[in-house]
N, C-alpha and C. Protein backbone atom coordinates (compact mmCIF):
# COMPACT_ATOMS: atom_id res chain seq x y z
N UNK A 1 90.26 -25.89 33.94
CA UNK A 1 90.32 -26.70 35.14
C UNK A 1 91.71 -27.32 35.25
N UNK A 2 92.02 -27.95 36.33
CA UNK A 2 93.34 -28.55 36.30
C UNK A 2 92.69 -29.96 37.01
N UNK A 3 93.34 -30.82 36.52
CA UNK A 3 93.15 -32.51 36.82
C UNK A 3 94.11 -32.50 37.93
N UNK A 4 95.34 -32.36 37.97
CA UNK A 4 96.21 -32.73 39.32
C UNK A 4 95.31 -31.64 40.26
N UNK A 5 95.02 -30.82 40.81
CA UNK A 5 94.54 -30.34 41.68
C UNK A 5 93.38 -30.93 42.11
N UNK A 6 92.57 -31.43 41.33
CA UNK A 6 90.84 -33.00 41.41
C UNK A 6 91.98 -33.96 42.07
N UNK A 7 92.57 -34.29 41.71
CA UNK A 7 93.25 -35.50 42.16
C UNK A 7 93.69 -35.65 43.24
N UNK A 8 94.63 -34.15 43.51
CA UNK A 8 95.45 -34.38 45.09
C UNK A 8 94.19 -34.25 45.95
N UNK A 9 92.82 -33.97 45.63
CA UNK A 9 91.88 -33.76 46.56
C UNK A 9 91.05 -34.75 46.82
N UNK A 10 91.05 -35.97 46.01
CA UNK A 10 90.05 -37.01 46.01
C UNK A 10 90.74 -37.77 46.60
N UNK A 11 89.89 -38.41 47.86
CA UNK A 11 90.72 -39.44 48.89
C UNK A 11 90.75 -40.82 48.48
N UNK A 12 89.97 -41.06 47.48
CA UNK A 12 90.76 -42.53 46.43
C UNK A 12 91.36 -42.34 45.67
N UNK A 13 91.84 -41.16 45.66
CA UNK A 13 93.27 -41.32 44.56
C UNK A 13 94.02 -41.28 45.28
N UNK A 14 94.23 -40.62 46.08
CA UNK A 14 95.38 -40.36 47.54
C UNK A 14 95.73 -42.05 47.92
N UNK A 15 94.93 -42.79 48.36
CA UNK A 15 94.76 -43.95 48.85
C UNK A 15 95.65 -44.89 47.59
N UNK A 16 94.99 -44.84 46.53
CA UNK A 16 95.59 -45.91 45.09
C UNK A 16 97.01 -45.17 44.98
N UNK A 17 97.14 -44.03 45.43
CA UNK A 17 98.70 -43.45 44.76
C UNK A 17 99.75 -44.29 46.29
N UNK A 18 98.87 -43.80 47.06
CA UNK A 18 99.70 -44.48 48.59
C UNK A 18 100.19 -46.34 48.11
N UNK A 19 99.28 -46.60 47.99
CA UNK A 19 99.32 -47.93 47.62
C UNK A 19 100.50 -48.00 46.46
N UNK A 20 100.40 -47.75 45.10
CA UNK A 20 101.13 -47.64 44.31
C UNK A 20 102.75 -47.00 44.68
N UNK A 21 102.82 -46.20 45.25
CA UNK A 21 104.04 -45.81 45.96
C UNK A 21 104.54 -46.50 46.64
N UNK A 22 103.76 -47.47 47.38
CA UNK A 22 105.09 -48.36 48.34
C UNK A 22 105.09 -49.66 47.52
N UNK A 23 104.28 -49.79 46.76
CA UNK A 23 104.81 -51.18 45.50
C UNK A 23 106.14 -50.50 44.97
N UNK A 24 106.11 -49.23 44.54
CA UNK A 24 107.28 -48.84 44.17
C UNK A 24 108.74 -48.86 44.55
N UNK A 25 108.43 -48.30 45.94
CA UNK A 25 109.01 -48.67 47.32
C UNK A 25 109.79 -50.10 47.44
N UNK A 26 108.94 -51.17 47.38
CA UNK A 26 109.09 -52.53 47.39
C UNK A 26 110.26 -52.61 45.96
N UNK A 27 109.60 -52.65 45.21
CA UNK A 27 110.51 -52.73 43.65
C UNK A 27 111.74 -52.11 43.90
N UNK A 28 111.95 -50.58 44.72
CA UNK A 28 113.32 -49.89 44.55
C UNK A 28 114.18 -50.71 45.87
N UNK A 29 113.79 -51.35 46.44
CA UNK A 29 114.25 -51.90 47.49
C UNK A 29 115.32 -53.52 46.68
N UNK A 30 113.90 -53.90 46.05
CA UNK A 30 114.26 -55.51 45.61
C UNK A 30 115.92 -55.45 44.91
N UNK A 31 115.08 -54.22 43.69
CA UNK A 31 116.22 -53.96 42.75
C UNK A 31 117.99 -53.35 43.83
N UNK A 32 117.94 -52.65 44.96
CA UNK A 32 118.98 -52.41 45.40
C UNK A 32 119.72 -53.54 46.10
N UNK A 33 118.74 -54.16 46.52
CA UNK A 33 119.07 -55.47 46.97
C UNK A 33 120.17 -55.98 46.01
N UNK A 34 119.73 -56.67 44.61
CA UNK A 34 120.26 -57.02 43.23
C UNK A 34 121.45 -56.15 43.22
N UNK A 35 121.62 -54.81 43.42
CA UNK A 35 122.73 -54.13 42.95
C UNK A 35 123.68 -54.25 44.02
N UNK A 36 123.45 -54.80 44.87
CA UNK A 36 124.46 -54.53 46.42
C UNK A 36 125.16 -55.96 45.98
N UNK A 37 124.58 -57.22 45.80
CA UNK A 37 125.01 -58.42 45.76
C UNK A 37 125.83 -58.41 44.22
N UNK A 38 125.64 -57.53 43.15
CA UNK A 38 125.92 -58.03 42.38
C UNK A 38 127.67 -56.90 42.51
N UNK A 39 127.19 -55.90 43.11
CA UNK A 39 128.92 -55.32 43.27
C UNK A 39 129.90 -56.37 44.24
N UNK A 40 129.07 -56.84 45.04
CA UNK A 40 129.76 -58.10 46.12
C UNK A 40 130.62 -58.95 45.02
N UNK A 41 129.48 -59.30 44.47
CA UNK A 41 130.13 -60.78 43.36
C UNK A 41 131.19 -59.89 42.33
N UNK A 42 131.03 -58.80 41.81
CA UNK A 42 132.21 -58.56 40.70
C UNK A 42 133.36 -57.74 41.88
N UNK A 43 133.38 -57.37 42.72
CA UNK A 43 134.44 -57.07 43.68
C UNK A 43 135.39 -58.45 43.73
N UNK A 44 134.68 -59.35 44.70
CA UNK A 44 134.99 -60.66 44.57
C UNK A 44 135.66 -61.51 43.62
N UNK A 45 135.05 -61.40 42.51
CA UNK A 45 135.70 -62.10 41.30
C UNK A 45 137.03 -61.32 40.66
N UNK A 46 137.15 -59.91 40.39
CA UNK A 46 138.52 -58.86 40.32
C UNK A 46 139.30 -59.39 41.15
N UNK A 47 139.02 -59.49 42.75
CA UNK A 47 140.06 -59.80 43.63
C UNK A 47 140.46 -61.38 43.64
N UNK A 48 139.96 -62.10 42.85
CA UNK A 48 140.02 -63.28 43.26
C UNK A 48 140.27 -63.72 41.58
N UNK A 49 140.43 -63.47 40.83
CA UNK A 49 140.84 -63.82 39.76
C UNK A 49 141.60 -64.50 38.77
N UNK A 50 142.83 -63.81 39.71
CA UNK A 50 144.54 -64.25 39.36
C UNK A 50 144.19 -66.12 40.31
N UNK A 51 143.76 -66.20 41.14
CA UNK A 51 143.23 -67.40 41.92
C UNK A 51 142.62 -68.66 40.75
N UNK A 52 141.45 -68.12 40.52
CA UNK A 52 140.67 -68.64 39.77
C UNK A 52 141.06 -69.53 38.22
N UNK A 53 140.75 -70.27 38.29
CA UNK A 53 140.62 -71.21 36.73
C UNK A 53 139.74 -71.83 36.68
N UNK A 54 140.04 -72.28 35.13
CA UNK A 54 138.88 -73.44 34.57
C UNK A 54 137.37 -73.32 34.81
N UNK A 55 136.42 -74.09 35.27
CA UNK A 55 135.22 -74.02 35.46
C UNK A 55 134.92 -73.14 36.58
N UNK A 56 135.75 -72.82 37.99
CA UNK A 56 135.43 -72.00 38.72
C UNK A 56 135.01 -70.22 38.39
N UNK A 57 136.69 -70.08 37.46
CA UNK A 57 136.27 -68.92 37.07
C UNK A 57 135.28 -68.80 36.52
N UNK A 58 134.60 -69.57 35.23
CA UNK A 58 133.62 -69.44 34.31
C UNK A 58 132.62 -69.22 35.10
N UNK A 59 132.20 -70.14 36.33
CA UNK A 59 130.97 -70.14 37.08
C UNK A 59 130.65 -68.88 37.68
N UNK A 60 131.95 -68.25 38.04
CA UNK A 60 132.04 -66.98 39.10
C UNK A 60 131.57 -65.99 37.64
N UNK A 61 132.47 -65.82 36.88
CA UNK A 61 131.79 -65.51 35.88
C UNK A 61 130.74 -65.15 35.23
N UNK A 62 130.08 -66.00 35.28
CA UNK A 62 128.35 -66.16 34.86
C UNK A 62 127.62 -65.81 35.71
N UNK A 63 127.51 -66.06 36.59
CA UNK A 63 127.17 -65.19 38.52
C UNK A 63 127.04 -63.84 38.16
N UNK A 64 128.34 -63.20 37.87
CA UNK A 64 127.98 -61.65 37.56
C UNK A 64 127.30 -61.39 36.79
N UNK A 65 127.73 -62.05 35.49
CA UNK A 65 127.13 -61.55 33.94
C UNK A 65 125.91 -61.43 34.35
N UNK A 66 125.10 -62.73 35.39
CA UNK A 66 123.67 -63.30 35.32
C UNK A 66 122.69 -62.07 36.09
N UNK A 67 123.75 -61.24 37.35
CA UNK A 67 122.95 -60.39 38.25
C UNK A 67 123.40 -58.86 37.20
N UNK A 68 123.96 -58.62 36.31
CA UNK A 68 124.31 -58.13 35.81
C UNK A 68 123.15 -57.58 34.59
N UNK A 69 122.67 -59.17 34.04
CA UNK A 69 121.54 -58.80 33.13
C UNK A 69 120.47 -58.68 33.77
N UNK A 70 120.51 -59.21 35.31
CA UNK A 70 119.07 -59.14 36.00
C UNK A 70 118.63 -57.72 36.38
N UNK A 71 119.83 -57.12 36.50
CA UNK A 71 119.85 -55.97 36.91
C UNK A 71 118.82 -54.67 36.10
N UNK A 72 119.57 -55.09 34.81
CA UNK A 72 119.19 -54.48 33.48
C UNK A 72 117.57 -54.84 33.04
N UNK A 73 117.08 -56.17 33.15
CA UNK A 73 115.85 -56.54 32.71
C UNK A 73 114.60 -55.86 33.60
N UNK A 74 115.21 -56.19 35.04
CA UNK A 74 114.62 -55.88 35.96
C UNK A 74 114.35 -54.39 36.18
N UNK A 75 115.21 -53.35 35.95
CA UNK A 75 115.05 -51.95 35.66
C UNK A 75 114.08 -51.39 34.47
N UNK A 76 114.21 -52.33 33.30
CA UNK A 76 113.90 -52.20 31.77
C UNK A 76 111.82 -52.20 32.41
N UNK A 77 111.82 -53.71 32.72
CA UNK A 77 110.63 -53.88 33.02
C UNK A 77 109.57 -53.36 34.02
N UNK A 78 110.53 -52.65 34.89
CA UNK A 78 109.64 -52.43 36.11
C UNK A 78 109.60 -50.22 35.99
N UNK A 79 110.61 -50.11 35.44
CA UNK A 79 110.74 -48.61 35.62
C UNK A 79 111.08 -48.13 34.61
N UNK A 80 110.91 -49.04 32.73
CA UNK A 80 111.74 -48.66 32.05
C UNK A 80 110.18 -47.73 31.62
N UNK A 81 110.05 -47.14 30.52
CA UNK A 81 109.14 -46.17 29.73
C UNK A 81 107.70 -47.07 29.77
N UNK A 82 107.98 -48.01 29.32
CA UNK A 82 106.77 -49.16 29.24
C UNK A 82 106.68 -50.43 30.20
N UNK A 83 107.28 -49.66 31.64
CA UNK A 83 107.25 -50.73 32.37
C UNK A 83 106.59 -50.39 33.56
N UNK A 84 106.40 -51.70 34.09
CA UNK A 84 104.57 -51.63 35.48
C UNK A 84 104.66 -50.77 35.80
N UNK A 85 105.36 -49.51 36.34
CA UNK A 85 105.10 -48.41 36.93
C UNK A 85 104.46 -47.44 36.29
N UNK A 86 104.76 -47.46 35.13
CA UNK A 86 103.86 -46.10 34.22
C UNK A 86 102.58 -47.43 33.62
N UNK A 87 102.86 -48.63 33.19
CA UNK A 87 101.38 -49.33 33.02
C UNK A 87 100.43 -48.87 34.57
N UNK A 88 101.33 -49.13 35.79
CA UNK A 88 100.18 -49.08 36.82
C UNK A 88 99.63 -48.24 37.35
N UNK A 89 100.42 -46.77 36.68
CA UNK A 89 100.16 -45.44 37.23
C UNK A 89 98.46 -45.33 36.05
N UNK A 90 98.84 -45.82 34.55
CA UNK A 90 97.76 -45.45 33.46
C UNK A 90 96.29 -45.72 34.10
N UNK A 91 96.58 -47.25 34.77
CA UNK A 91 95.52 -47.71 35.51
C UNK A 91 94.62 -47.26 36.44
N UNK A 92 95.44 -47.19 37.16
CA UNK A 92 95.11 -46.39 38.36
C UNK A 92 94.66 -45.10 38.59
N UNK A 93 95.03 -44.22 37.40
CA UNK A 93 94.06 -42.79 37.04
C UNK A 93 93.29 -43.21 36.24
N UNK A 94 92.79 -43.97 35.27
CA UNK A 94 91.85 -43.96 34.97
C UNK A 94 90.47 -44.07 34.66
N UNK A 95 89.88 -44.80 35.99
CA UNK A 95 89.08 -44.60 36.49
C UNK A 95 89.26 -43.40 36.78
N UNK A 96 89.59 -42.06 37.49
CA UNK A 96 89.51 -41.46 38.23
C UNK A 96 89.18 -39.59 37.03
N UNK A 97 90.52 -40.13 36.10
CA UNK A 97 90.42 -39.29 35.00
C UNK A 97 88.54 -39.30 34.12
N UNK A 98 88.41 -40.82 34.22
CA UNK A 98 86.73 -40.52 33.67
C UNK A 98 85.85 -40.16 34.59
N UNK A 99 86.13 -40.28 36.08
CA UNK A 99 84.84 -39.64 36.78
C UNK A 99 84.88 -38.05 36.65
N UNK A 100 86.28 -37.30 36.54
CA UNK A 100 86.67 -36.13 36.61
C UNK A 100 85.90 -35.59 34.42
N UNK A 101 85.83 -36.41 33.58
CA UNK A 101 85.62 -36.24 32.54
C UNK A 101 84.54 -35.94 32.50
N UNK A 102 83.64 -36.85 33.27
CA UNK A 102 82.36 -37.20 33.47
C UNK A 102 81.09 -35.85 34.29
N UNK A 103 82.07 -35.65 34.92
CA UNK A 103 81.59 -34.18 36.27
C UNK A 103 81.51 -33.03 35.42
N UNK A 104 83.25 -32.97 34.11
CA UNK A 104 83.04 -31.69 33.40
C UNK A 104 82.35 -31.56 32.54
N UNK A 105 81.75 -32.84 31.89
CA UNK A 105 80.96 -32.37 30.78
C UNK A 105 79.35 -32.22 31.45
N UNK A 106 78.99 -32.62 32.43
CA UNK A 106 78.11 -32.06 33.26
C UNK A 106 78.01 -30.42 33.39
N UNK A 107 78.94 -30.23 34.33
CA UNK A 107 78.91 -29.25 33.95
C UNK A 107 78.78 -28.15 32.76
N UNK A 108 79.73 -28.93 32.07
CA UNK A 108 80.03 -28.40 30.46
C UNK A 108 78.61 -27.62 29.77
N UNK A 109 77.57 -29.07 29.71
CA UNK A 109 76.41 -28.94 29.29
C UNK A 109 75.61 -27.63 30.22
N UNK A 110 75.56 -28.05 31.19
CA UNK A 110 74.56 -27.36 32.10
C UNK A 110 75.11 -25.53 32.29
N UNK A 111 76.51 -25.15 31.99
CA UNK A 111 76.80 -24.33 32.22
C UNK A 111 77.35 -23.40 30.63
N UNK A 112 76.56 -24.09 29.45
CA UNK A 112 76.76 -23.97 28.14
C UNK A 112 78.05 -23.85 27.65
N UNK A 113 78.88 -24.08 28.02
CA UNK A 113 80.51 -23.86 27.75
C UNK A 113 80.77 -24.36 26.55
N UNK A 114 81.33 -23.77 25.85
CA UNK A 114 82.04 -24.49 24.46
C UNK A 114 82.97 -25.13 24.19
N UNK A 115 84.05 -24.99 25.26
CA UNK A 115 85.41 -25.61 25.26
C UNK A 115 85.73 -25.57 26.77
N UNK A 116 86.66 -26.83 27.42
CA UNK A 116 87.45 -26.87 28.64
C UNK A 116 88.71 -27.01 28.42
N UNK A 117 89.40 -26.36 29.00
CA UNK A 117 90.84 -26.46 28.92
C UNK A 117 91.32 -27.16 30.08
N UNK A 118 92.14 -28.31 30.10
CA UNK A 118 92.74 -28.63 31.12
C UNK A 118 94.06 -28.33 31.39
N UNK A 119 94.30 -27.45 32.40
CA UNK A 119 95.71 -27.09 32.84
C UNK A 119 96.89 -28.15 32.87
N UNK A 120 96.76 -29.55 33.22
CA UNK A 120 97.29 -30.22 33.24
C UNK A 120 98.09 -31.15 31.80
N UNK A 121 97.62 -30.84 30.88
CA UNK A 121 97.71 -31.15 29.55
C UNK A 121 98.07 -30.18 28.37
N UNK A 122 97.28 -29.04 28.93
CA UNK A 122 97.34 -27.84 28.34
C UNK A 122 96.05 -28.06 27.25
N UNK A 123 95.38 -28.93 27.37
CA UNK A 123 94.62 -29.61 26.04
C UNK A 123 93.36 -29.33 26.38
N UNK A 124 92.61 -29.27 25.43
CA UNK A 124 90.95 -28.87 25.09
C UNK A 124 90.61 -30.12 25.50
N UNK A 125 89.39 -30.61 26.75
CA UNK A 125 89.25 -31.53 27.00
C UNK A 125 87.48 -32.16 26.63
N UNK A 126 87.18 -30.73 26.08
CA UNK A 126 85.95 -30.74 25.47
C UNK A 126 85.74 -29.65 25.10
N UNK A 127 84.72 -29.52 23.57
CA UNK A 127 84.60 -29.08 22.51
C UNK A 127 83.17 -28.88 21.52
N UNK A 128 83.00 -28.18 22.30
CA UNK A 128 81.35 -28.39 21.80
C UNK A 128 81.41 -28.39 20.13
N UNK A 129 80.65 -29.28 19.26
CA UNK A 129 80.89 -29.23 17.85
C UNK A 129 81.15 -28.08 16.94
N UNK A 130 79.80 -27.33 17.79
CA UNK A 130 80.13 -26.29 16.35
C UNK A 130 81.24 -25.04 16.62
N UNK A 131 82.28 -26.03 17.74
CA UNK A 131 83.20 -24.59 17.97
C UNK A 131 84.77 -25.98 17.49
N UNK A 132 84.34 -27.01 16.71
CA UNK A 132 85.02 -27.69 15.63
C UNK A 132 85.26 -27.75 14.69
N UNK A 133 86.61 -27.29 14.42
CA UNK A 133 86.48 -26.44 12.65
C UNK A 133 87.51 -27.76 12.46
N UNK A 134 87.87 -28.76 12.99
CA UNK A 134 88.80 -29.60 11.88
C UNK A 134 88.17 -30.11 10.65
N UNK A 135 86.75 -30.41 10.93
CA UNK A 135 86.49 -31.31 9.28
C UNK A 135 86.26 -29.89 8.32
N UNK A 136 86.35 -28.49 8.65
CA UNK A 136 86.22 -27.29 7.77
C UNK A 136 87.85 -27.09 7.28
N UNK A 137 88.62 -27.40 8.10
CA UNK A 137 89.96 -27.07 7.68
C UNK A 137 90.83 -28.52 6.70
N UNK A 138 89.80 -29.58 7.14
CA UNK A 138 90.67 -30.97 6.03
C UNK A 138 89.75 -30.87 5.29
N UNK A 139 88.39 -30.15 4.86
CA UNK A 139 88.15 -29.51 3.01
C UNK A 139 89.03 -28.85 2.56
N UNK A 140 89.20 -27.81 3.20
CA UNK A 140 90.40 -27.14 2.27
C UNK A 140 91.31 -27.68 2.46
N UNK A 141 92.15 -28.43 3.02
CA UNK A 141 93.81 -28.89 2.69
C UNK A 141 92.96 -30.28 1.72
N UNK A 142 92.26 -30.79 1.87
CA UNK A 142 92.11 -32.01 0.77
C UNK A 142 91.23 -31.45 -0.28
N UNK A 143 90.74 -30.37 -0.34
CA UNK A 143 90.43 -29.64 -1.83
C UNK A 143 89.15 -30.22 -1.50
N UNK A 144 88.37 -30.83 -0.36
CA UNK A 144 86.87 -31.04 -0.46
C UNK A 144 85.66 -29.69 -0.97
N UNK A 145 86.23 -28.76 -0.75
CA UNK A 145 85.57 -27.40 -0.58
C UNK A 145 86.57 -26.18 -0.89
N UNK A 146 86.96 -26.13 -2.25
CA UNK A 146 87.88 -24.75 -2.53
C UNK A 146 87.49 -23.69 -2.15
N UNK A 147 88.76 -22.94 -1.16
CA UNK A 147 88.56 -21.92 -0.57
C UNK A 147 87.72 -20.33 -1.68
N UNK A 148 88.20 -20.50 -3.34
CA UNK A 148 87.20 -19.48 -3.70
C UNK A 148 85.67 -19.77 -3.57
N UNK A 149 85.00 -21.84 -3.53
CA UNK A 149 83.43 -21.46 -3.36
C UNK A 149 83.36 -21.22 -2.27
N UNK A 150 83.76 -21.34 -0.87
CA UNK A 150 83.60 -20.59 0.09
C UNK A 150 83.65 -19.00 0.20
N UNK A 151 84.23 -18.37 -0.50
CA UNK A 151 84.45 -17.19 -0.16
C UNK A 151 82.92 -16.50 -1.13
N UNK A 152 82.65 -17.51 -2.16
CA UNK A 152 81.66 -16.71 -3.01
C UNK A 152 80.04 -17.35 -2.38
N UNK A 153 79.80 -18.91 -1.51
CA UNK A 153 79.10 -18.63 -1.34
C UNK A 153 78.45 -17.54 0.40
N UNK A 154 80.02 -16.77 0.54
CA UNK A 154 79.36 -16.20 1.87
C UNK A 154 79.12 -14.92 1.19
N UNK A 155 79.99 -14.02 -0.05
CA UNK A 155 79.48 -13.16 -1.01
C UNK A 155 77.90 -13.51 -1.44
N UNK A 156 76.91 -14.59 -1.39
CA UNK A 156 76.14 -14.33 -1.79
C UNK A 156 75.04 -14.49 -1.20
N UNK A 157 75.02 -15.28 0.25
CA UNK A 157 73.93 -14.95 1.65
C UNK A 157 74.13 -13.40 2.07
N UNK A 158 74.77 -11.95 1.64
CA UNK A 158 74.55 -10.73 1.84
C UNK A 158 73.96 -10.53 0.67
């Protein structure tokens, strides 16, 4: 199955992504805002420099440094790896990812399937047990079950 194809088709996800997109929208706006004023202020302060002393400069100074780090925090937090946009994207599919979880193992059951693959992940998204060989494969790497008594007790059910 593929999950982005459930998704672009379900009209509350369409709706929460719409929504989520112009918060985004909003945020890329705020932040350009921040970057327009803060090239104003260090243009300003270069040209005006040789001018400047004492506490003025320092103040003009700190002005930049200040839209400078805002710039940076404000990017970090809102669009950095761990910031609201990928927290609000996690959110926001997931409800949607468990109703879609929820439908396949329905199916799953009812249509005896052993495994689902989701295109979107590339990942087994269900697994019927006995087509689960990890706790057969961490006996043998942790020596629970040496691979010769396995081999002798299937030599001795023939």
């Amino acid at each position: 199955m593929d999950t982005n194809v459930i998704l672009s088709k379900l009209p509350d996800y369409k709706e929460a992504e719409a929504r989520l997109n112009a918060q985004i929208a909003t945020w890329k706006s705020e932040l350009q805002s921040i970057q327009s004023e803060y090239e104003k202020k260090k243009s300003a302060l270069e040209n005006d420099r040789v001018l400047l002393v004492g506490e003025e400069l320092k103040r003009r100074e700190k002005e930049v440094f200040d839209l400078e780090k805002n710039i940076k925090t404000t990017t970090s937090l809102r669009f950095g790896s761990t910031g609201e946009i990928n927290k609000l994207k996690a959110n926001m599919v997931l409800p949607f990812e468990e109703q879609i979880h929820n439908a396949m193992e329905t199916i799953s059951e009812k249509e005896a399937l052993g495994a689902v693959i989701d295109k979107r992940y590339n990942n087994v998204l269900y697994l019927e047990k006995k087509f689960d060989y990890t706790e057969r494969v961490l006996d043998i790497l942790l020596h629970r079950t040496p691979v010769v008594e396995v081999k002798e007790t299937t030599k001795r059910k023939r």
